[in-house]
PDB file of N, CA and C in Angstrom:
ATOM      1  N   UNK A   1     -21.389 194.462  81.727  1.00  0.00           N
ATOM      2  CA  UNK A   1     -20.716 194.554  80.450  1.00  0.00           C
ATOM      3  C   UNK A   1     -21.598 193.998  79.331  1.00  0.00           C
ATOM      4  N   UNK A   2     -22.249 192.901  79.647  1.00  0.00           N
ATOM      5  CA  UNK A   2     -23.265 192.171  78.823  1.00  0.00           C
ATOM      6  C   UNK A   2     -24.170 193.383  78.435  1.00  0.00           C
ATOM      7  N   UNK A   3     -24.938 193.794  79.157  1.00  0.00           N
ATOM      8  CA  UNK A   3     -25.691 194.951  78.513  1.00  0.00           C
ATOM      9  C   UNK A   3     -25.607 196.180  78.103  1.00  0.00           C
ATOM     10  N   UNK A   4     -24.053 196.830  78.314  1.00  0.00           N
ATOM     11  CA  UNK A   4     -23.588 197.656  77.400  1.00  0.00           C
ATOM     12  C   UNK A   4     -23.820 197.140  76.086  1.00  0.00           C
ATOM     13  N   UNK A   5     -23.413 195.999  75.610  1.00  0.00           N
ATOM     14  CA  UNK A   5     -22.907 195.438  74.446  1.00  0.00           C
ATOM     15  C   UNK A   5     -24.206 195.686  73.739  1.00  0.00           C
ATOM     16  N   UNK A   6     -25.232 194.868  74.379  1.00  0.00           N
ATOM     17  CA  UNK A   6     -26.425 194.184  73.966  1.00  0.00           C
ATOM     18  C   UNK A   6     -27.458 196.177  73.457  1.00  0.00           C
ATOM     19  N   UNK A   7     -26.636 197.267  74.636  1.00  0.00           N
ATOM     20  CA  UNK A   7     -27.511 198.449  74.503  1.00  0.00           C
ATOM     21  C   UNK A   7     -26.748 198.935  73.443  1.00  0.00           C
ATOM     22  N   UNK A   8     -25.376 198.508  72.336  1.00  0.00           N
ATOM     23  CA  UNK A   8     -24.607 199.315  71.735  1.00  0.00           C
ATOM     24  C   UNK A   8     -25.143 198.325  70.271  1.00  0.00           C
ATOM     25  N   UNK A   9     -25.261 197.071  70.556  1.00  0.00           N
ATOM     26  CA  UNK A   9     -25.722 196.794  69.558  1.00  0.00           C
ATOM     27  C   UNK A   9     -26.956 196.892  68.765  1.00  0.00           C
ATOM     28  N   UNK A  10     -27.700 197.370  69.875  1.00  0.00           N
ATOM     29  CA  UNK A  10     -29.580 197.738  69.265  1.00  0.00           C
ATOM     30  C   UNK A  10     -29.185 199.502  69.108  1.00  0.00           C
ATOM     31  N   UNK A  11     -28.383 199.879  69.463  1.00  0.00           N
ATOM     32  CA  UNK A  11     -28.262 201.123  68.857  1.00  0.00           C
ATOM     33  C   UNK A  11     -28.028 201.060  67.289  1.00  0.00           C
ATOM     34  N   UNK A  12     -26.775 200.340  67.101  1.00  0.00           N
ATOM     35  CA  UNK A  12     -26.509 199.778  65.658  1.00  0.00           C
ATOM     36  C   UNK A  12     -27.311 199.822  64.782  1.00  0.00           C
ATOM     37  N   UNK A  13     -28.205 198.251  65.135  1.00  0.00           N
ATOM     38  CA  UNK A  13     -29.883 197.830  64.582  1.00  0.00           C
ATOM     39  C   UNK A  13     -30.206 199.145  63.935  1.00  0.00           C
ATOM     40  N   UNK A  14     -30.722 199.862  65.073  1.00  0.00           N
ATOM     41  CA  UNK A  14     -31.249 201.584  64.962  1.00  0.00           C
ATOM     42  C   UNK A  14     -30.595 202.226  64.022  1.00  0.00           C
ATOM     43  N   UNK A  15     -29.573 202.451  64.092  1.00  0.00           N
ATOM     44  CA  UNK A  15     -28.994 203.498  63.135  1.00  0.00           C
ATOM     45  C   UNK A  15     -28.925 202.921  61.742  1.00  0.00           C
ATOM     46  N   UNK A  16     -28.853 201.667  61.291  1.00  0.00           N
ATOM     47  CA  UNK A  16     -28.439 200.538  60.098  1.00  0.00           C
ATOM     48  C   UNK A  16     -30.272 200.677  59.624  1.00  0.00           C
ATOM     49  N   UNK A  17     -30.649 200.498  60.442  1.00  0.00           N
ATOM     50  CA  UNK A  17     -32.232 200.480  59.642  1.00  0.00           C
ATOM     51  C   UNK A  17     -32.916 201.498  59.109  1.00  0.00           C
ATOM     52  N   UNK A  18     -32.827 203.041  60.020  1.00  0.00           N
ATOM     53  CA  UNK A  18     -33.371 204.007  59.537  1.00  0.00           C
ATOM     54  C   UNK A  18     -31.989 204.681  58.244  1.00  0.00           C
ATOM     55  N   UNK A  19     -31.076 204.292  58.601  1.00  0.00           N
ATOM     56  CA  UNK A  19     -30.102 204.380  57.085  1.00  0.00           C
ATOM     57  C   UNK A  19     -30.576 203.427  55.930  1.00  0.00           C
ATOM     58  N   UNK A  20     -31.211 202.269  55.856  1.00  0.00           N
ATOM     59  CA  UNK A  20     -31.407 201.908  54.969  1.00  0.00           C
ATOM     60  C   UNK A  20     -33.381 202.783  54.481  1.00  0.00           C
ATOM     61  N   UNK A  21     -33.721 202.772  55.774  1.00  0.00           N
ATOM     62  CA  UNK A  21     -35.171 202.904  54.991  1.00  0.00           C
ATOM     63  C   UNK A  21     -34.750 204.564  54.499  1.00  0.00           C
ATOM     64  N   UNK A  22     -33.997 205.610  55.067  1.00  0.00           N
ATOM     65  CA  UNK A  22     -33.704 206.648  54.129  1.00  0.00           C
ATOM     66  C   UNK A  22     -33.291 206.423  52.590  1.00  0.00           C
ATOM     67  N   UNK A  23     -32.088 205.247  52.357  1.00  0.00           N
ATOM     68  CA  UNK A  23     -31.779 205.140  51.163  1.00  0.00           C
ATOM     69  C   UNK A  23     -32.726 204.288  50.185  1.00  0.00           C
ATOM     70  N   UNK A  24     -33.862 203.922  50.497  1.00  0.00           N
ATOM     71  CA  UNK A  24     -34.101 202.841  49.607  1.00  0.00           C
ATOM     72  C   UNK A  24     -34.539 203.036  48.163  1.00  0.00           C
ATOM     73  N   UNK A  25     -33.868 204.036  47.189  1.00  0.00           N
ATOM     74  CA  UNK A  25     -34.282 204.338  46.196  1.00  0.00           C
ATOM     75  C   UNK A  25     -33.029 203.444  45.263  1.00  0.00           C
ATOM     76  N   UNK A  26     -33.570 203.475  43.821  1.00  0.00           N
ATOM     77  CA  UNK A  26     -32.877 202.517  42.808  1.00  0.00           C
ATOM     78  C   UNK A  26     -31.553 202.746  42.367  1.00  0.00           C
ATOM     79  N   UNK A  27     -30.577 202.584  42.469  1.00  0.00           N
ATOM     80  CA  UNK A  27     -29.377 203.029  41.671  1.00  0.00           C
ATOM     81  C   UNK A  27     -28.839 202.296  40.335  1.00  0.00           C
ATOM     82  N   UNK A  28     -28.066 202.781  39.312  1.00  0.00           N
ATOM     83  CA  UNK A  28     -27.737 201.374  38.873  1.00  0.00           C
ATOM     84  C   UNK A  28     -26.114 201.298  39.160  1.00  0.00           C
ATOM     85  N   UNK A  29     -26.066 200.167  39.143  1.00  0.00           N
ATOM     86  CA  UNK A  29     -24.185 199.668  39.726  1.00  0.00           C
ATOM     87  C   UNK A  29     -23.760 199.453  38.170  1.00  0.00           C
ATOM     88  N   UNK A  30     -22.970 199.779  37.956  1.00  0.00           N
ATOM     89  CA  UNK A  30     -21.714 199.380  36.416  1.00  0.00           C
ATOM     90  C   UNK A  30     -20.778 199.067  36.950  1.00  0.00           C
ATOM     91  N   UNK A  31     -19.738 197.812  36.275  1.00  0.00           N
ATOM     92  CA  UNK A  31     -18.758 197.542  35.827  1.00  0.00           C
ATOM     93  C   UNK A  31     -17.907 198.406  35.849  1.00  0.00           C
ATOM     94  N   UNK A  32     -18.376 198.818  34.498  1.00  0.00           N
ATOM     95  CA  UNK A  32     -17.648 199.849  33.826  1.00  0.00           C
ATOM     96  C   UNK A  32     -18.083 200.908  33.739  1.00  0.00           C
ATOM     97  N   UNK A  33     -17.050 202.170  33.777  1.00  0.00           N
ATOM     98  CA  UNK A  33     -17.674 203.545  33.630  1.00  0.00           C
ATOM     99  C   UNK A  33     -17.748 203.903  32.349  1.00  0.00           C
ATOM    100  N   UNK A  34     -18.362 204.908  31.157  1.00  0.00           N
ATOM    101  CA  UNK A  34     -19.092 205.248  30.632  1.00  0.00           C
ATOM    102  C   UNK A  34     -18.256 205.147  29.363  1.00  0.00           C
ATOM    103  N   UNK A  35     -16.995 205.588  29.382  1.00  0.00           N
ATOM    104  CA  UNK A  35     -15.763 205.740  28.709  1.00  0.00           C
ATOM    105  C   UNK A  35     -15.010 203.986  28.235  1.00  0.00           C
ATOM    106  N   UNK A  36     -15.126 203.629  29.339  1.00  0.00           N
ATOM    107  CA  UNK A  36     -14.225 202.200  28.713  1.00  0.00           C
ATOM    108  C   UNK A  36     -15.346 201.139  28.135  1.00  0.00           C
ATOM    109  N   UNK A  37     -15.984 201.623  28.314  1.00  0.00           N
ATOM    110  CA  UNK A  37     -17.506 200.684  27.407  1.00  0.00           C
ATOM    111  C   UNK A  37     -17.185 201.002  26.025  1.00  0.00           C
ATOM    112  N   UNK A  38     -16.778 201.779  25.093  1.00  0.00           N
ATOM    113  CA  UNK A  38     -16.178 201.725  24.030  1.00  0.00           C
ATOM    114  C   UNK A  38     -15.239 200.995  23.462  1.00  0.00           C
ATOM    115  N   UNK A  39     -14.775 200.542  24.388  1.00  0.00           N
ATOM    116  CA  UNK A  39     -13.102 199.860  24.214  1.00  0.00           C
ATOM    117  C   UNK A  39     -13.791 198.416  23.668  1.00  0.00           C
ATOM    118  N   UNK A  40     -12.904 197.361  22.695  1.00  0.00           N
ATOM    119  CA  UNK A  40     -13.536 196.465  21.714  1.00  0.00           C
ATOM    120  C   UNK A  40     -13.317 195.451  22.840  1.00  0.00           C
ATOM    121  N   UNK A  41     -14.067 194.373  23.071  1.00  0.00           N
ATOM    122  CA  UNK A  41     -13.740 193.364  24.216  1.00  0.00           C
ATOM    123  C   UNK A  41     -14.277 193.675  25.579  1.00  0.00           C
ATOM    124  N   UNK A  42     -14.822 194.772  25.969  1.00  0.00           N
ATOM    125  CA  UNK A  42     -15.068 195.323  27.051  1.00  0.00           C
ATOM    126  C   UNK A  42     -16.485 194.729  27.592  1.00  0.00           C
ATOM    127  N   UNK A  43     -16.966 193.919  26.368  1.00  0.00           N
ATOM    128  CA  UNK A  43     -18.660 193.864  26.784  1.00  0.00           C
ATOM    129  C   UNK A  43     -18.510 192.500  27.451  1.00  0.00           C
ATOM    130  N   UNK A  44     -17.698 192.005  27.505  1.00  0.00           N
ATOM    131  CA  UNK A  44     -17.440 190.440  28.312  1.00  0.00           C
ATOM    132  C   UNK A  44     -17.231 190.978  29.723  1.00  0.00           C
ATOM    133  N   UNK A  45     -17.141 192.225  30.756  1.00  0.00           N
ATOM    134  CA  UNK A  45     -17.174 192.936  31.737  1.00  0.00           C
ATOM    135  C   UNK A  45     -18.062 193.737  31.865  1.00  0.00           C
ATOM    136  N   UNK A  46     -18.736 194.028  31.281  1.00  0.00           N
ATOM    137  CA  UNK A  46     -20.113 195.508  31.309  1.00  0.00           C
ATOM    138  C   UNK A  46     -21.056 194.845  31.890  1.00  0.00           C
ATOM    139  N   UNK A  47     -21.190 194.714  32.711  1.00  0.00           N
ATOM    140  CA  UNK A  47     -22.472 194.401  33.300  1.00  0.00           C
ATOM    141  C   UNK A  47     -22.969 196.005  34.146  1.00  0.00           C
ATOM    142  N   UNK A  48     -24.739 195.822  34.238  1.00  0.00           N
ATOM    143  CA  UNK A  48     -25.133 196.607  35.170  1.00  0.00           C
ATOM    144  C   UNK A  48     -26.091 195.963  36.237  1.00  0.00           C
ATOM    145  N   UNK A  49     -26.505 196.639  36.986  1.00  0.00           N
ATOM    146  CA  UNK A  49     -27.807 196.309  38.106  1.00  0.00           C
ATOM    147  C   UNK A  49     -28.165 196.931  38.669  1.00  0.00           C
ATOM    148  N   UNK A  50     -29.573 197.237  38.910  1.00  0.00           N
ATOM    149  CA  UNK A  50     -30.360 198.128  39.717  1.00  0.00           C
ATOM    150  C   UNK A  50     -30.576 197.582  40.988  1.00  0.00           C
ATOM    151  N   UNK A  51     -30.352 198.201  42.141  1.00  0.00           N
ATOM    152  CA  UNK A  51     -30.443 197.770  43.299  1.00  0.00           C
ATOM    153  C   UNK A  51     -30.987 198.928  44.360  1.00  0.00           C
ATOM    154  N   UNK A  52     -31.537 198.697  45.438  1.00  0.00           N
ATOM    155  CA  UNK A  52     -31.646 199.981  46.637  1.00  0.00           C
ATOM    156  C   UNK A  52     -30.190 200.080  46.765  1.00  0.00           C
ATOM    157  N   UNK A  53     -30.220 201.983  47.295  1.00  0.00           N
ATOM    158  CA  UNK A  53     -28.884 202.448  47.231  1.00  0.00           C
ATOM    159  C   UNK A  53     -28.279 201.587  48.795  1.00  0.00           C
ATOM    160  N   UNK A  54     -29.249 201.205  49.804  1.00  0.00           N
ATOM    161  CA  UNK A  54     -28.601 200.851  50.836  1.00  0.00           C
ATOM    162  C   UNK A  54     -28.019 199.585  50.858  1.00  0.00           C
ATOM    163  N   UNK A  55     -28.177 198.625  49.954  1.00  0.00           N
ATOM    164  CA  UNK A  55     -27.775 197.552  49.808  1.00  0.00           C
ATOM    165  C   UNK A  55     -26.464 197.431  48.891  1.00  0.00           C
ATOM    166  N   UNK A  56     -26.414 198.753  48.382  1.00  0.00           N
ATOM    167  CA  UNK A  56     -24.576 199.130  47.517  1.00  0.00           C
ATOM    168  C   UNK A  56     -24.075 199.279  48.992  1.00  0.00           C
ATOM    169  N   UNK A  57     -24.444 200.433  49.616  1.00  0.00           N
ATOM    170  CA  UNK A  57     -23.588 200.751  50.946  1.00  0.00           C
ATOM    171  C   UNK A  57     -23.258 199.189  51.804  1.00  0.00           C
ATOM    172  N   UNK A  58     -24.326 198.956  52.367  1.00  0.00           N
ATOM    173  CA  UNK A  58     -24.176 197.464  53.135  1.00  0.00           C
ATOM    174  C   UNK A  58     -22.708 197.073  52.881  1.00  0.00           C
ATOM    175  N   UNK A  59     -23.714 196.494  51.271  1.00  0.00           N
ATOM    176  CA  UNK A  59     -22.265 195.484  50.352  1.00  0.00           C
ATOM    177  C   UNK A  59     -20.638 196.112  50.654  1.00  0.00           C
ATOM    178  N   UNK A  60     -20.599 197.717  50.439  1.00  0.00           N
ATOM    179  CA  UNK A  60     -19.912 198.105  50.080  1.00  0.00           C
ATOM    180  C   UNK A  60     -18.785 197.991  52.144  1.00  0.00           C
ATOM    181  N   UNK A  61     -19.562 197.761  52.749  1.00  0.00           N
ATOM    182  CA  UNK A  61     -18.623 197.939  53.954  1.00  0.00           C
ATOM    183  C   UNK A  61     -18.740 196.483  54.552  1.00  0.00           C
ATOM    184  N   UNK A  62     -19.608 195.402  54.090  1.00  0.00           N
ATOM    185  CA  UNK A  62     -18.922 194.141  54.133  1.00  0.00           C
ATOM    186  C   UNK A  62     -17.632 193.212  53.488  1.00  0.00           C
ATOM    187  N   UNK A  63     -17.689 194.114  52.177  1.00  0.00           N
ATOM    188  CA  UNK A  63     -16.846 193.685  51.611  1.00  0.00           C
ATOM    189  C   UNK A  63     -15.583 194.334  51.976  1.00  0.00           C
ATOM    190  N   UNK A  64     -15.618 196.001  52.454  1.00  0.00           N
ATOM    191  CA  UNK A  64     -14.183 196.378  53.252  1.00  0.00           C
ATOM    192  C   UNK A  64     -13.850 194.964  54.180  1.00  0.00           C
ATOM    193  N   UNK A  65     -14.831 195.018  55.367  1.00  0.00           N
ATOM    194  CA  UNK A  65     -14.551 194.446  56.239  1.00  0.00           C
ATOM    195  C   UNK A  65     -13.839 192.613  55.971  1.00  0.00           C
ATOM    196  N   UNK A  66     -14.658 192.029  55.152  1.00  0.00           N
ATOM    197  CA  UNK A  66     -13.853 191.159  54.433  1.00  0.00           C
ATOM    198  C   UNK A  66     -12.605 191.262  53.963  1.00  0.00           C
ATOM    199  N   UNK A  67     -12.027 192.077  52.965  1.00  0.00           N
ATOM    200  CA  UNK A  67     -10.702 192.197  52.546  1.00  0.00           C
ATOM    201  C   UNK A  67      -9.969 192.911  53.500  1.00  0.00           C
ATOM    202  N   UNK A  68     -10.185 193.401  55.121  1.00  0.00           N
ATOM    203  CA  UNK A  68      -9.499 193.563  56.112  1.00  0.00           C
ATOM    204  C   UNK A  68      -9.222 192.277  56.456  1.00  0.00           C
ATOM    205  N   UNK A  69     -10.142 191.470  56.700  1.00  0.00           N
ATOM    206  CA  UNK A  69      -9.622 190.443  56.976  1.00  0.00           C
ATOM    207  C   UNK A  69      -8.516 189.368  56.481  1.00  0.00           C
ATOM    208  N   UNK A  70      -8.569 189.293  55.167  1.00  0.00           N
ATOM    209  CA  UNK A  70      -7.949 188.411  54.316  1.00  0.00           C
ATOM    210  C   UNK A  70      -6.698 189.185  54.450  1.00  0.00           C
ATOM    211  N   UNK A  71      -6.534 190.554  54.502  1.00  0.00           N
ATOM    212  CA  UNK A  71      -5.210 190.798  54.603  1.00  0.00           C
ATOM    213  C   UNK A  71      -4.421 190.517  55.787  1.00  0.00           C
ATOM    214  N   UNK A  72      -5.335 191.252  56.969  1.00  0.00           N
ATOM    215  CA  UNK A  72      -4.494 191.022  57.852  1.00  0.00           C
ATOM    216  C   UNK A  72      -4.363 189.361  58.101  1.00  0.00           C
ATOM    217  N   UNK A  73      -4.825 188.333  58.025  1.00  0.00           N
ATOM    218  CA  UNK A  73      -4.568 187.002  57.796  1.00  0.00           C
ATOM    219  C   UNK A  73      -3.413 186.777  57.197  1.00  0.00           C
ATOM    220  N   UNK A  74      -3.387 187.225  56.033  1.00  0.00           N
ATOM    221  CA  UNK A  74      -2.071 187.485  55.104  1.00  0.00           C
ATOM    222  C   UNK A  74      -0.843 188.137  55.733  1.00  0.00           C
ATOM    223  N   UNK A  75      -1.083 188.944  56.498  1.00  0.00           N
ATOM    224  CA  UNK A  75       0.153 189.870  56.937  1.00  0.00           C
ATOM    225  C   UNK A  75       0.630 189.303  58.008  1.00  0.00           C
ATOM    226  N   UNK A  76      -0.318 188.528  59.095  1.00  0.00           N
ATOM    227  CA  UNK A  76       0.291 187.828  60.703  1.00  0.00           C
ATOM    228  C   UNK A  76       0.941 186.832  59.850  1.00  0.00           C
ATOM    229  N   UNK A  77       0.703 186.287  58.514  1.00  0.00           N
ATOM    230  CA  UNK A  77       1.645 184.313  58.441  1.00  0.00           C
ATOM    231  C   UNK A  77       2.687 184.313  59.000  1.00  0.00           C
ATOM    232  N   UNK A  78       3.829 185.441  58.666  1.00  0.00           N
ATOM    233  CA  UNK A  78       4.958 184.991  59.251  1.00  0.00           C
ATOM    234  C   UNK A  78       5.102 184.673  60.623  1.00  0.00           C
ATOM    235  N   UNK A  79       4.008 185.558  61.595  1.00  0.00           N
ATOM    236  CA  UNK A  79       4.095 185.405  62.872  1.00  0.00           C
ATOM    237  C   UNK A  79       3.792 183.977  63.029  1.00  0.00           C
ATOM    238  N   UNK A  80       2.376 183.340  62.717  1.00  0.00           N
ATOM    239  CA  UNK A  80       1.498 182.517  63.018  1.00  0.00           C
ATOM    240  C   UNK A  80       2.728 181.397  62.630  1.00  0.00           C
ATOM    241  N   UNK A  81       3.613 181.436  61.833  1.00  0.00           N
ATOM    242  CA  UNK A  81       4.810 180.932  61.148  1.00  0.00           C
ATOM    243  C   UNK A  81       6.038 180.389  62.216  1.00  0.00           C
ATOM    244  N   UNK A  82       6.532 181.467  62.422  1.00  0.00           N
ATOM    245  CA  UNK A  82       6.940 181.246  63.903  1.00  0.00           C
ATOM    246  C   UNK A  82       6.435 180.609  65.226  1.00  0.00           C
ATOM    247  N   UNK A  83       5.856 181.223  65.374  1.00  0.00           N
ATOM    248  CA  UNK A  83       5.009 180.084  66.207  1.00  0.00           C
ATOM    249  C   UNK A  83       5.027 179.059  66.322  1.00  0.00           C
ATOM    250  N   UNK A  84       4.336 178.319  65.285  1.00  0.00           N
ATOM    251  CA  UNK A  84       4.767 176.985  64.944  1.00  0.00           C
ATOM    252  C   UNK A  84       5.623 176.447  65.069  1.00  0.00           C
ATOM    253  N   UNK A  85       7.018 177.301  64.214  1.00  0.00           N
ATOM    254  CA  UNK A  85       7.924 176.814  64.542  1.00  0.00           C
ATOM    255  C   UNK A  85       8.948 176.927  65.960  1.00  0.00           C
ATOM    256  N   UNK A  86       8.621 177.480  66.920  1.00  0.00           N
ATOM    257  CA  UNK A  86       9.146 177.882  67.995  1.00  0.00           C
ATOM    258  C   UNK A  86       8.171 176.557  69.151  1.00  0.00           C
ATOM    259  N   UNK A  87       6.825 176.599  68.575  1.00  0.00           N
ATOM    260  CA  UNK A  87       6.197 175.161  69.506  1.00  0.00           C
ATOM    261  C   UNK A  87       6.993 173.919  69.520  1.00  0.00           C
ATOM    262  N   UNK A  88       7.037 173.979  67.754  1.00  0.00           N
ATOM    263  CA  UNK A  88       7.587 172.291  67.576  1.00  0.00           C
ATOM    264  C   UNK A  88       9.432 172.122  68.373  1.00  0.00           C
ATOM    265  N   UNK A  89       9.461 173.577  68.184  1.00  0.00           N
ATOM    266  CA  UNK A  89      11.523 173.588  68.764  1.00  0.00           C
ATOM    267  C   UNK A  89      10.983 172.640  70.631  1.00  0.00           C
ATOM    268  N   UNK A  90       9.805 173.964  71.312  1.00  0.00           N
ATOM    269  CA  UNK A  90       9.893 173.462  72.535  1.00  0.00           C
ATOM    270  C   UNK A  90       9.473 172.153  72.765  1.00  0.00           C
ATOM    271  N   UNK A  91       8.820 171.301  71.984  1.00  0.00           N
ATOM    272  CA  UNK A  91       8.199 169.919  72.012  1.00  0.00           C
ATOM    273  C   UNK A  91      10.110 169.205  71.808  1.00  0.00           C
ATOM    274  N   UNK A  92      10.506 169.684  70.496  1.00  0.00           N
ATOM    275  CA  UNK A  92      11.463 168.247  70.586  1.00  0.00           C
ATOM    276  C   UNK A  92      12.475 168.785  72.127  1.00  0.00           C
ATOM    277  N   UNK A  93      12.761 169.986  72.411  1.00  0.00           N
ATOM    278  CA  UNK A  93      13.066 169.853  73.754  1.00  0.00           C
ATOM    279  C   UNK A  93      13.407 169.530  74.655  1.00  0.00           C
ATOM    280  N   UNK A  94      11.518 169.820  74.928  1.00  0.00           N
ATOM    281  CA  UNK A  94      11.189 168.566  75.837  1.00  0.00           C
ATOM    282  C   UNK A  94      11.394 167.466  75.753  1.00  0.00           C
ATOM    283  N   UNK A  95      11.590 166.637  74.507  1.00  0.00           N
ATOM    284  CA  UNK A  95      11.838 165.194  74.624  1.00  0.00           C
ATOM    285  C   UNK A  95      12.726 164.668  74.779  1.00  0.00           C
ATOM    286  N   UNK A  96      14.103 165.987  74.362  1.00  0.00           N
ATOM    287  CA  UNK A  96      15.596 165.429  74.465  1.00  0.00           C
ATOM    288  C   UNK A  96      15.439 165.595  75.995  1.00  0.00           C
ATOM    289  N   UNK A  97      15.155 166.569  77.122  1.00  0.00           N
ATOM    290  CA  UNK A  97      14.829 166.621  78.335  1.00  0.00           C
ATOM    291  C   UNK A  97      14.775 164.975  78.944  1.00  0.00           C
ATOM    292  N   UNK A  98      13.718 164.833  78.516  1.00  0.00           N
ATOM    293  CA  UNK A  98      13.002 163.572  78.901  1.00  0.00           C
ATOM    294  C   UNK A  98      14.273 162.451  78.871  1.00  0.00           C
ATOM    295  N   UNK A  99      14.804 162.307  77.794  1.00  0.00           N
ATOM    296  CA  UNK A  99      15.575 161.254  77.143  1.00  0.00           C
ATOM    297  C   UNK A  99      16.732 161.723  78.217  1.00  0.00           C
ATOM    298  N   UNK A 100      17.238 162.670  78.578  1.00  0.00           N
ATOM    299  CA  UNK A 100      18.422 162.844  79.215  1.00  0.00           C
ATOM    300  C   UNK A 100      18.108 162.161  80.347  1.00  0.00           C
ATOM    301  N   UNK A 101      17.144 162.872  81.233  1.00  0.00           N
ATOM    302  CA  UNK A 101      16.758 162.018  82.199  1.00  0.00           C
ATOM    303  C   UNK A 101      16.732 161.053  82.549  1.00  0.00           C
ATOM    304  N   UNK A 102      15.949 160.381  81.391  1.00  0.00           N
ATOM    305  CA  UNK A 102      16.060 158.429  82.099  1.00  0.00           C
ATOM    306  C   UNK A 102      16.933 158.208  81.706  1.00  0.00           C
ATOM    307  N   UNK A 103      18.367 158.592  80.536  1.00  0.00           N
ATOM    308  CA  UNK A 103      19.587 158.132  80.842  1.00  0.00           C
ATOM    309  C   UNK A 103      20.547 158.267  82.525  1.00  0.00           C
ATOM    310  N   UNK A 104      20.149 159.580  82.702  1.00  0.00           N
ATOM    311  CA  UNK A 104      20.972 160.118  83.751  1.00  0.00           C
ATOM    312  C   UNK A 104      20.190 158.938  85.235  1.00  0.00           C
ATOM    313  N   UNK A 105      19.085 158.938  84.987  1.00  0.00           N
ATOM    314  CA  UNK A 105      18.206 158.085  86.340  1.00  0.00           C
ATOM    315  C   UNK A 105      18.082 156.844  86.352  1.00  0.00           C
ATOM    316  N   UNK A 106      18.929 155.906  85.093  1.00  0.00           N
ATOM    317  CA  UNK A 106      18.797 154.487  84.914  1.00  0.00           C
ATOM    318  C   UNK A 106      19.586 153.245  85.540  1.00  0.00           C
ATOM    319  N   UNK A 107      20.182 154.312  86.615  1.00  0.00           N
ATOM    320  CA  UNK A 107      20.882 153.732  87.747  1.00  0.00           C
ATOM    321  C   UNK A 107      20.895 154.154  88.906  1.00  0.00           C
ATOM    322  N   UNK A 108      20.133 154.936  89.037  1.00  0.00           N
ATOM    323  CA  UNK A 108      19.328 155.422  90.397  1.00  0.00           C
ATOM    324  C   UNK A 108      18.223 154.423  90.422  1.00  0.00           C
ATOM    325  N   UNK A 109      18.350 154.557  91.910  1.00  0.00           N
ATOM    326  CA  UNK A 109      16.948 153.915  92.631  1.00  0.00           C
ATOM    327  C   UNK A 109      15.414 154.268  92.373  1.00  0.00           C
ATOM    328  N   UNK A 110      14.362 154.225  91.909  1.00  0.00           N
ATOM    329  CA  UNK A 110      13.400 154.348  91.290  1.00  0.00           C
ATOM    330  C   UNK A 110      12.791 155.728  92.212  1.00  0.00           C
ATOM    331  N   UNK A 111      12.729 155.661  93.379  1.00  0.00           N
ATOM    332  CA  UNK A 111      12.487 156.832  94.872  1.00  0.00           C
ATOM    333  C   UNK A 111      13.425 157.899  94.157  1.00  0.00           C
ATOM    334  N   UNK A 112      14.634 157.434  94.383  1.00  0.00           N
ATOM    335  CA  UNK A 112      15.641 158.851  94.394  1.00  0.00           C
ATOM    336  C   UNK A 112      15.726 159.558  93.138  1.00  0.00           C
ATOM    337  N   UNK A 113      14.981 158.756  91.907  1.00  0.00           N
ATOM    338  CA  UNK A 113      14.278 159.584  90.624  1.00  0.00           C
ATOM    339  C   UNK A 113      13.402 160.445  90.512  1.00  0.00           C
ATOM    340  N   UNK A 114      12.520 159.605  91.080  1.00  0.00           N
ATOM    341  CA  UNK A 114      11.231 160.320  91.707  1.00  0.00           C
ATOM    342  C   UNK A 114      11.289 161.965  92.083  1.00  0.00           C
ATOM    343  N   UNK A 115      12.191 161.648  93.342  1.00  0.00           N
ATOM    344  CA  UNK A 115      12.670 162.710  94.383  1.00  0.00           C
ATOM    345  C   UNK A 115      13.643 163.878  93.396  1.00  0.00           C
ATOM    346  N   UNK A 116      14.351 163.311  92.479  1.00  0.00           N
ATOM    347  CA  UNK A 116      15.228 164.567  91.583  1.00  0.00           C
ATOM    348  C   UNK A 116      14.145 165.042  90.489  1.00  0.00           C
ATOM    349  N   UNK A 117      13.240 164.326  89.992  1.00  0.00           N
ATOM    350  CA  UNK A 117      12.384 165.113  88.927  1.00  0.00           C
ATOM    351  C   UNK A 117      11.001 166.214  89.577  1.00  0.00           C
ATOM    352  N   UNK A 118      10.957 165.335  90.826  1.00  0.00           N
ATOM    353  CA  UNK A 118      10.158 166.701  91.289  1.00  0.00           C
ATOM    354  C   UNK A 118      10.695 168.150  91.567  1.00  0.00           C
ATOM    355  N   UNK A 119      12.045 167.427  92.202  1.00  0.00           N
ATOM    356  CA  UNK A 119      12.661 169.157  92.673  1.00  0.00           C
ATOM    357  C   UNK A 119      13.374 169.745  91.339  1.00  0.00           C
TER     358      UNK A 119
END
């Protein structure tokens, strides 16, 4: 299994590299498109930058992959929520458990306690 992985990931390598050395010509990135650059206030957002086109792409599917993340993070809370609260239910529980016990065993013989909490 290790070297599937290791043969799927140098495929990757492969395909990510000769995609970038195909793209490596200049693009420029805007802000803004061509039209709202007119608008009064707009130049506090207009920025541009020239970059290789493969390093827009890169960017452009790390940053998917990032805001997949943050969402779905966002979307399990309630679960991850529950959880929590369903641990802390089985902890106090257990302790009322506990507490019943050495009431119920505090006049039993220390053996014949023993002998009821195992079984």
């Amino acid at each position: 299994m290790r070297y599937i992985r290791y043969a799927f990931l140098a495929a990757l390598a492969i395909v990510l590299v000769t995609l970038a050395l195909a793209n490596r010509q200049s693009v420029t990135l805007n802000t803004l498109p061509e039209g709202l650059r007119a608008f009064p206030g707009s130049g506090i957002v207009d920025y541009s930058i020239e970059l290789p086109l493969f390093i827009v792409i890169f960017g452009g599917i790390v940053a998917g992959i990032l805001l997949g993340f943050v969402w779905e993070w966002l979307r399990e809370h309630k679960h991850r929520a529950e959880a929590s609260r369903k641990t802390g239910e089985v902890k106090k529980l257990e302790r009322e458990l506990k507490k019943t016990q050495a009431e119920r065993d505090k006049d039993k013989d220390e053996v014949l306690a023993l002998l009821d909490q195992a079984s």
